[in-house]
C-alpha atoms as a PDB file:
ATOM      1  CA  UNK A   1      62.278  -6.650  88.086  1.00  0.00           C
ATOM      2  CA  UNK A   2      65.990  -5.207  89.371  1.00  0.00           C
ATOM      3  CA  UNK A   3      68.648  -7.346  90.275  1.00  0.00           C
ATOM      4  CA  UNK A   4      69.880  -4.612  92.756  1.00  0.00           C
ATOM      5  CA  UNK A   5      70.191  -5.702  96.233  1.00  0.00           C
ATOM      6  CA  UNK A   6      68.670  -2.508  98.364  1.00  0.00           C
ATOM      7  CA  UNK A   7      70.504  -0.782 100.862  1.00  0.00           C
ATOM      8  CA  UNK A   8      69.760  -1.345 104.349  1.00  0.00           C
ATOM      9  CA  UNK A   9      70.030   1.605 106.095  1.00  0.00           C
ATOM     10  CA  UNK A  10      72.320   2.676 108.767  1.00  0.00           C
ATOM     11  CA  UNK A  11      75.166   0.512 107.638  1.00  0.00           C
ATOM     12  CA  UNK A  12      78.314   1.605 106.702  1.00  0.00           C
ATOM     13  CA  UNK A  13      80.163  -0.191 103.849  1.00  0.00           C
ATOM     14  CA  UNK A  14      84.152   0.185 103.974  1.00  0.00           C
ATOM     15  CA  UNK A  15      86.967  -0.512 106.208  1.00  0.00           C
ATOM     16  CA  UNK A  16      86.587   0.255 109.357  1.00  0.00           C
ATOM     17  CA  UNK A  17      88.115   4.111 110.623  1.00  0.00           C
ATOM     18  CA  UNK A  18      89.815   4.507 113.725  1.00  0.00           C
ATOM     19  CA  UNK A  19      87.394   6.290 116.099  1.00  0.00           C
ATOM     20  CA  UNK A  20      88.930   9.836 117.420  1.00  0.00           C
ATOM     21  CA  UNK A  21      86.943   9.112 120.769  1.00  0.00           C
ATOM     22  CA  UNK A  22      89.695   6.662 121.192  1.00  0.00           C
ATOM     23  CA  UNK A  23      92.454   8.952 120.864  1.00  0.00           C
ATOM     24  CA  UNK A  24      91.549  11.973 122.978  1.00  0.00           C
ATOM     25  CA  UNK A  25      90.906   9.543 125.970  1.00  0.00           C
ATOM     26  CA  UNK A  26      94.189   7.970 125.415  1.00  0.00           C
ATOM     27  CA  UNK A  27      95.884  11.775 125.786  1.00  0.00           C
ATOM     28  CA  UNK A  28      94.097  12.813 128.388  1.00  0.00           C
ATOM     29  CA  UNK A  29      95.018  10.353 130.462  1.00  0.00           C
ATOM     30  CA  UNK A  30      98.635  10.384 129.586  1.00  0.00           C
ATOM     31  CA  UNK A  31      98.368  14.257 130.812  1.00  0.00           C
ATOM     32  CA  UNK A  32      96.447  12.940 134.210  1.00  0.00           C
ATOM     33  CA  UNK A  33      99.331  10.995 134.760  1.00  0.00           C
ATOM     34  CA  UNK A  34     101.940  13.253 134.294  1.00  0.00           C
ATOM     35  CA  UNK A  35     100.477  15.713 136.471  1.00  0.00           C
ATOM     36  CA  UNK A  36     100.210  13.007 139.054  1.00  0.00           C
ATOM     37  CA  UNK A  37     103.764  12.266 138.853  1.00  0.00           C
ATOM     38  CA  UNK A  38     104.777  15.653 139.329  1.00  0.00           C
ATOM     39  CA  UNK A  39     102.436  16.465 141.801  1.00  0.00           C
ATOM     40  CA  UNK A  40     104.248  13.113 143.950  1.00  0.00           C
ATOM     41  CA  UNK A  41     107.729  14.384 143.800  1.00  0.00           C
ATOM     42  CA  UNK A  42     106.298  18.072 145.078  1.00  0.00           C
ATOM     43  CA  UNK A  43     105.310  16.450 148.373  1.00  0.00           C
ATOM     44  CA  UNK A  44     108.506  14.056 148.081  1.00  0.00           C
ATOM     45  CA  UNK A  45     110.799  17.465 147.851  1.00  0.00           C
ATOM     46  CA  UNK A  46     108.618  19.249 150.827  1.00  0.00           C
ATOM     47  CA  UNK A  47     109.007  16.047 152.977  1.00  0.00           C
ATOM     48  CA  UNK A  48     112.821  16.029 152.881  1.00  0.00           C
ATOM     49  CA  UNK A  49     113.235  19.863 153.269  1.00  0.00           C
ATOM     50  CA  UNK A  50     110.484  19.373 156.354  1.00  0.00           C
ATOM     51  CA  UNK A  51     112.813  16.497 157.668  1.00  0.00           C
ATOM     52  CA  UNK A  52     116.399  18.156 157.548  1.00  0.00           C
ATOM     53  CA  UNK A  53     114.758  21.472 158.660  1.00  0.00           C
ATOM     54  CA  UNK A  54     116.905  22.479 162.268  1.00  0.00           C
ATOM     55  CA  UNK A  55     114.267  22.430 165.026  1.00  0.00           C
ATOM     56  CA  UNK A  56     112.991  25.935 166.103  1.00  0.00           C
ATOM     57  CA  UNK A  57     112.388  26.472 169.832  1.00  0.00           C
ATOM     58  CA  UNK A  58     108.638  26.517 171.218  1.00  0.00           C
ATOM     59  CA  UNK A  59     107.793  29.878 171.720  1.00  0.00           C
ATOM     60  CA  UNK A  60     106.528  30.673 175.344  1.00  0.00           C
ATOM     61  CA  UNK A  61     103.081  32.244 175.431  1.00  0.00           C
ATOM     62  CA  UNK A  62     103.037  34.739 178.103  1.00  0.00           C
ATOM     63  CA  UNK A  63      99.840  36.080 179.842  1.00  0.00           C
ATOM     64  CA  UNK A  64      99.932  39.371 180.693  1.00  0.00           C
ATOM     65  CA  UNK A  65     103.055  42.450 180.426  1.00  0.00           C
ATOM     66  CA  UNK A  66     106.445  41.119 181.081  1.00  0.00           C
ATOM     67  CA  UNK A  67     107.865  41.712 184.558  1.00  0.00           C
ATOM     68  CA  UNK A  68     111.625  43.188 184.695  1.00  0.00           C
ATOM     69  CA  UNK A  69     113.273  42.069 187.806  1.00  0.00           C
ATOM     70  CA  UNK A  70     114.099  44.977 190.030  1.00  0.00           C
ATOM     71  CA  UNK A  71     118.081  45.395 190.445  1.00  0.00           C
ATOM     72  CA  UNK A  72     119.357  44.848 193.512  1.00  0.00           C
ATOM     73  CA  UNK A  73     119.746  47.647 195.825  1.00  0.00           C
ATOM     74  CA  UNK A  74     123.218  49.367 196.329  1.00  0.00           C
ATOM     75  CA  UNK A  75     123.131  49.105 199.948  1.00  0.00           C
ATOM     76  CA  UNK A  76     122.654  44.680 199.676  1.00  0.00           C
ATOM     77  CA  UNK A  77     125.490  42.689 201.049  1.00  0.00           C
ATOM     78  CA  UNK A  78     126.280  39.767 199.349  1.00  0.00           C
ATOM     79  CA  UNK A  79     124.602  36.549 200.576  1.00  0.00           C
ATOM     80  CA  UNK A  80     127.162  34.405 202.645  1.00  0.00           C
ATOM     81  CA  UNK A  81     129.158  37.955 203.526  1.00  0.00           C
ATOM     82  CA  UNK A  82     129.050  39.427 207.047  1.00  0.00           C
ATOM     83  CA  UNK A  83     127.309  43.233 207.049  1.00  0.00           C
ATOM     84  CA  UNK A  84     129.743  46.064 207.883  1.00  0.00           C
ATOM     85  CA  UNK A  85     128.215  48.007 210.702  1.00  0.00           C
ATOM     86  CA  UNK A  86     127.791  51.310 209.876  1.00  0.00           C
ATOM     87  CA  UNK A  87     130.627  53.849 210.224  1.00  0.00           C
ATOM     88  CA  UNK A  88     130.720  55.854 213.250  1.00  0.00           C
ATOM     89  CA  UNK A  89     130.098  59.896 212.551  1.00  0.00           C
ATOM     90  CA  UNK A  90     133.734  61.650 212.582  1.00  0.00           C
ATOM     91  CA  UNK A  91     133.495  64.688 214.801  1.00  0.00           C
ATOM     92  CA  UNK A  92     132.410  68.350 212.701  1.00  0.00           C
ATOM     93  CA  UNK A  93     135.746  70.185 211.899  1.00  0.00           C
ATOM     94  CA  UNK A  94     136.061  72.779 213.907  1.00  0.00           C
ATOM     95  CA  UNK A  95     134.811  76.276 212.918  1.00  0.00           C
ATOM     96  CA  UNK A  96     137.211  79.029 211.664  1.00  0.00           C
ATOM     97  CA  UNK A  97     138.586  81.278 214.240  1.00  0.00           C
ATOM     98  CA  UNK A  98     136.226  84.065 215.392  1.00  0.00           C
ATOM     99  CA  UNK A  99     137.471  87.398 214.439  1.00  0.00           C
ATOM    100  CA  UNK A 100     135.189  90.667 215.899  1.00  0.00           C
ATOM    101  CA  UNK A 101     133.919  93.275 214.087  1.00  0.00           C
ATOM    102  CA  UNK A 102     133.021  96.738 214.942  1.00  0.00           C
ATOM    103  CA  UNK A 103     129.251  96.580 215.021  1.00  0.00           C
ATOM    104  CA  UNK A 104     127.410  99.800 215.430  1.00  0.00           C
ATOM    105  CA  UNK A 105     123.388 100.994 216.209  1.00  0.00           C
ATOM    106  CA  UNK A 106     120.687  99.748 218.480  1.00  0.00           C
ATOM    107  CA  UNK A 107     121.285  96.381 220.137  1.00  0.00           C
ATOM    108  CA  UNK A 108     125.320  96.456 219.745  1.00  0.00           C
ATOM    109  CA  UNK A 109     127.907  97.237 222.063  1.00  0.00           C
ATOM    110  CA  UNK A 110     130.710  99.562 220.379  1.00  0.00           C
ATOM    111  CA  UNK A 111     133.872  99.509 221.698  1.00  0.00           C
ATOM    112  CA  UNK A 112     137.560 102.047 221.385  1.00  0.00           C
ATOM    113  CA  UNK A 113     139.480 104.012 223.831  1.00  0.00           C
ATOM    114  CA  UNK A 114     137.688 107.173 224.001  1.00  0.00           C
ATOM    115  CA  UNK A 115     134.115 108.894 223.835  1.00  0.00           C
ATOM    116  CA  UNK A 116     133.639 111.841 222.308  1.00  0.00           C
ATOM    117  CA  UNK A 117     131.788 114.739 223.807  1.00  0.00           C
ATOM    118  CA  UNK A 118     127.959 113.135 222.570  1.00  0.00           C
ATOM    119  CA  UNK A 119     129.464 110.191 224.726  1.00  0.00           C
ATOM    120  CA  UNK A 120     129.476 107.911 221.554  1.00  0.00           C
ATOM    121  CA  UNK A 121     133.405 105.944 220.908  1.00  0.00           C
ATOM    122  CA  UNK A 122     135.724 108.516 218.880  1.00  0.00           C
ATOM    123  CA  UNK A 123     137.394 106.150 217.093  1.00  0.00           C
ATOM    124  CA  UNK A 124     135.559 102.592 217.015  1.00  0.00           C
ATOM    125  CA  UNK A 125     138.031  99.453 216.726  1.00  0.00           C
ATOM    126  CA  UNK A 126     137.720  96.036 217.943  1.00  0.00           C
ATOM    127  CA  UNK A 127     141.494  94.673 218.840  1.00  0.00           C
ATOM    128  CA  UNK A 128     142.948  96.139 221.770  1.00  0.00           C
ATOM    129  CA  UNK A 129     146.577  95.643 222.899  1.00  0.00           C
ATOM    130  CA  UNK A 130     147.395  95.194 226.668  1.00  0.00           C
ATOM    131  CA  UNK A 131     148.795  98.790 227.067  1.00  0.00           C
ATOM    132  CA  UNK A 132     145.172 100.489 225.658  1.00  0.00           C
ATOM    133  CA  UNK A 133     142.134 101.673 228.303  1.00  0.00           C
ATOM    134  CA  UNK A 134     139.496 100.382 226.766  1.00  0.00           C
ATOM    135  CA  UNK A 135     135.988 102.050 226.319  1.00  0.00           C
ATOM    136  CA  UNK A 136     132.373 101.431 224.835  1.00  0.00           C
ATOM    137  CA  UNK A 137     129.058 102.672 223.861  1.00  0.00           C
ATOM    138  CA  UNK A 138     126.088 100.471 224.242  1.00  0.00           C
ATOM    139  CA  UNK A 139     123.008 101.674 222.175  1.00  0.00           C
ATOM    140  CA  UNK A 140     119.959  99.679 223.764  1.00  0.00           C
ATOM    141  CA  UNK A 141     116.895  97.851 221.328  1.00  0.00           C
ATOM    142  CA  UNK A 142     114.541  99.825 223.765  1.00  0.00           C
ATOM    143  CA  UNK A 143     115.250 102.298 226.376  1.00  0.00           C
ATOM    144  CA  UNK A 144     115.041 101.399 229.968  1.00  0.00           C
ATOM    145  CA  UNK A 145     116.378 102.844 233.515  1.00  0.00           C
ATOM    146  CA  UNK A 146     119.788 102.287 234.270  1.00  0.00           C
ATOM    147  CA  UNK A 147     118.494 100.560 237.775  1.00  0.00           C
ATOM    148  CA  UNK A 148     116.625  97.589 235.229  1.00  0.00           C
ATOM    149  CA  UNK A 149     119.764  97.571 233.079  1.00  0.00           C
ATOM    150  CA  UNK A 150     122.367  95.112 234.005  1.00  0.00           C
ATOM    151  CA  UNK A 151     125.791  95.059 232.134  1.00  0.00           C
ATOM    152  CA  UNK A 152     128.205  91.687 232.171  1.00  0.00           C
ATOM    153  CA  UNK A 153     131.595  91.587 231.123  1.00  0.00           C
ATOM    154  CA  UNK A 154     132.564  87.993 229.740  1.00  0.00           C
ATOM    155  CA  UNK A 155     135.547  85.995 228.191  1.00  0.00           C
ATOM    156  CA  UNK A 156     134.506  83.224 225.868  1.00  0.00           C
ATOM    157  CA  UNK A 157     135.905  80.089 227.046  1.00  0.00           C
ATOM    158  CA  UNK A 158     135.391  76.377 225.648  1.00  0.00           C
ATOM    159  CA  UNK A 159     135.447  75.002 228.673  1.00  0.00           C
ATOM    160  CA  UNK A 160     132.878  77.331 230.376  1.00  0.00           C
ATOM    161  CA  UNK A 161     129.070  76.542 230.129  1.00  0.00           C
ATOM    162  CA  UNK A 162     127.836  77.739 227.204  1.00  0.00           C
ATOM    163  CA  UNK A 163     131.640  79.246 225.993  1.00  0.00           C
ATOM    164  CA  UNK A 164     130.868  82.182 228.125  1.00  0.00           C
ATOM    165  CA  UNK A 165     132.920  82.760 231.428  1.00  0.00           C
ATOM    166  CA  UNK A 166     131.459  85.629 233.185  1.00  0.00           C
ATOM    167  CA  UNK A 167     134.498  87.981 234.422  1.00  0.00           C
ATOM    168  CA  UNK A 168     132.222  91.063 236.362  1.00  0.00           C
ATOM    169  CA  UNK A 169     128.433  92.443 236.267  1.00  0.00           C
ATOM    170  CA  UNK A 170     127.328  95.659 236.992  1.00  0.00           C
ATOM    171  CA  UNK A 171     124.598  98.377 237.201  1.00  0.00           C
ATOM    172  CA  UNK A 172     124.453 100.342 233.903  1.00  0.00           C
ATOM    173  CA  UNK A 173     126.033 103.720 233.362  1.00  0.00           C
ATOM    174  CA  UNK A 174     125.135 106.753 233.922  1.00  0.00           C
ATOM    175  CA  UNK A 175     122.697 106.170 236.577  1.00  0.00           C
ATOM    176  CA  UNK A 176     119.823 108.038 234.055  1.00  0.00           C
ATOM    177  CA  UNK A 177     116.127 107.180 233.720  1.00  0.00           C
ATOM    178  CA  UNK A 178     114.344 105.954 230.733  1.00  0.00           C
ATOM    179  CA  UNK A 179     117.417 106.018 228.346  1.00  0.00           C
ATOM    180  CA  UNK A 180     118.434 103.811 225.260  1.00  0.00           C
ATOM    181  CA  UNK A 181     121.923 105.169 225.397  1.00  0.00           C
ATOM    182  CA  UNK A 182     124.555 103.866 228.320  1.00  0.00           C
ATOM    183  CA  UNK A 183     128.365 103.790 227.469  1.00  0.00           C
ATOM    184  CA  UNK A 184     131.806 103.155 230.020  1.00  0.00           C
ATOM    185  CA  UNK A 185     135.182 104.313 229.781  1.00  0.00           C
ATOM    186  CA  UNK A 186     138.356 103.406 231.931  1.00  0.00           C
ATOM    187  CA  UNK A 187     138.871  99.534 231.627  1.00  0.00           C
ATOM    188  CA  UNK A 188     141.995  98.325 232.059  1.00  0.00           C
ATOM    189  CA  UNK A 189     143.095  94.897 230.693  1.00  0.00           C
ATOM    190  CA  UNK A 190     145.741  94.113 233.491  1.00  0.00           C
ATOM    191  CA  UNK A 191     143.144  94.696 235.844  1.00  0.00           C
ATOM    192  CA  UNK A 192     139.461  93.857 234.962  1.00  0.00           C
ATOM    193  CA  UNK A 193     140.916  91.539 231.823  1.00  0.00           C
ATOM    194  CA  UNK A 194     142.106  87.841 231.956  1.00  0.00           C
ATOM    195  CA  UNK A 195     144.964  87.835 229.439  1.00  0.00           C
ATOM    196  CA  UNK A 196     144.409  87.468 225.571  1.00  0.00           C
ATOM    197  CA  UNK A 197     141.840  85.982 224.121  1.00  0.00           C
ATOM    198  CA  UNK A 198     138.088  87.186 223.209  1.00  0.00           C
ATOM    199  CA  UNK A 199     135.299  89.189 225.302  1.00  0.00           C
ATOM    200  CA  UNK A 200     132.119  89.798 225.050  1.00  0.00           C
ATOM    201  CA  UNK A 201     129.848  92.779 226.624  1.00  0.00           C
ATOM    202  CA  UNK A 202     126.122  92.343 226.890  1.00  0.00           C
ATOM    203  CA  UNK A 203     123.743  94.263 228.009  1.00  0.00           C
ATOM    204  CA  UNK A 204     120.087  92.897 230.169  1.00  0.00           C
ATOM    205  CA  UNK A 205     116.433  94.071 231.453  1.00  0.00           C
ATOM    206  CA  UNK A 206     115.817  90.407 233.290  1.00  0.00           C
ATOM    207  CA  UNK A 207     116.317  87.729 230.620  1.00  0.00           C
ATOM    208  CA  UNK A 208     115.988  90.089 227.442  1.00  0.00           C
ATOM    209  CA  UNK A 209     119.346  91.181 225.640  1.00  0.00           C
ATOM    210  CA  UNK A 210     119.123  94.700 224.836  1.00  0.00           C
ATOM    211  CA  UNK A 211     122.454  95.380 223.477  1.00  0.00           C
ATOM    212  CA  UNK A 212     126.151  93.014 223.131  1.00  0.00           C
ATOM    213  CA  UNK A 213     129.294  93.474 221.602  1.00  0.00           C
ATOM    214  CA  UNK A 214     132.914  91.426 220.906  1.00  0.00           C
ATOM    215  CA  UNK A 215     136.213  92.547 221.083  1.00  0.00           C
ATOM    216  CA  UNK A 216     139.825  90.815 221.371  1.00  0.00           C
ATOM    217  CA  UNK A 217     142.642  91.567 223.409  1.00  0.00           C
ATOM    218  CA  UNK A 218     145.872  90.537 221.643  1.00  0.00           C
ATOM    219  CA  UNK A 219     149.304  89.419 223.473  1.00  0.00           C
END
């Protein structure tokens, strides 16, 4: 029979080995707190920079498009200021001096101091000089008896009615029926004219201008 003492199984004979298990947990948590460390003085930094951050002004939330003030009119007077009433309207300048022309053909009145043999004005002008006998030539819109024609001689004249200061009126010349042609010869400013200034000839059938004409008798 052996002396040998059997082996019991499962057990180990020797000194004891440090177990690895022991080890890893001992690193890992080392790491876990490292990371926790760090991960405190992340929110530590962000707090402070959070805290001496300037404040930022509350942005207004507006409903609907932006309304721009209208500017003020030009025409506003200041509030506390009396308004000016309005400026009275200064008078129109007066209109340049009227100069006549010599104006010939149907509805004018052509004027110079003689008529040729068709009885139209030799030589038409219209300025006349105290010493000249005037004549004319009236050449009607429509011809008409000379007993429907009437022929007025005026001087124009601001302070007449109108501008119009009626010097003579008469039938038309020559006494001829059914005629757009009449004409006169033999005026003489000392005697049928009023001094210088301007005249005007015009001839009628009623209220209907058939033919007028300007001319100016100088000093």
């Amino acid at each position: 029979m052996s002396n040998r003492v059997p082996r019991r199984q499962g057990v180990i004979y020797g000194p004891p080995r440090p177990s690895d298990e022991g080890a890893g947990g001992a690193l890992i948590g080392r790491v876990v707190g490292l990371g926790m460390v760090a991960l405190a003085l992340a929110v530590l930094a962000g707090a402070v920079v959070l805290v001496n951050r300037p404040p930022q002004a509350t942005p207004t939330r507006q409903i609907g498009p932006t309304a721009t003030p209208a500017p003020p009119s030009p025409s506003a007077t200041p509030s506390g200021q009396p308004s000016a009433s309005p400026a009275s309207p200064s008078p129109a300048p007066s209109a340049s001096p009227f100069v006549p022309t010599v104006q010939v053909g149907p509805g004018f009145v052509t004027f110079g101091t003689q008529l040729d043999r068709d009885m139209t004005v030799a030589a038409p002008r219209a300025s006349f000089a105290p010493s000249d006998r005037i004549a004319w030539s009236a050449y009607l819109t429509e011809a008409a008896d000379a007993t429907d024609v009437i022929a007025r001689l005026y001087k124009l004249d601001e302070g007449a009615p109108g501008g119009e200061r009626l010097l003579s009126e008469g039938g038309a010349r020559p006494r001829i029926k059914d005629s757009d042609h009449f004409t006169r010869s033999g005026i003489r400013p000392g005697r049928d004219l009023d001094g210088p200034g301007i005249y005007l000839v015009r001839y009628l059938k009623g209220e209907t201008v058939l033919a007028q004409g300007y001319f100016e008798l100088s000093e």
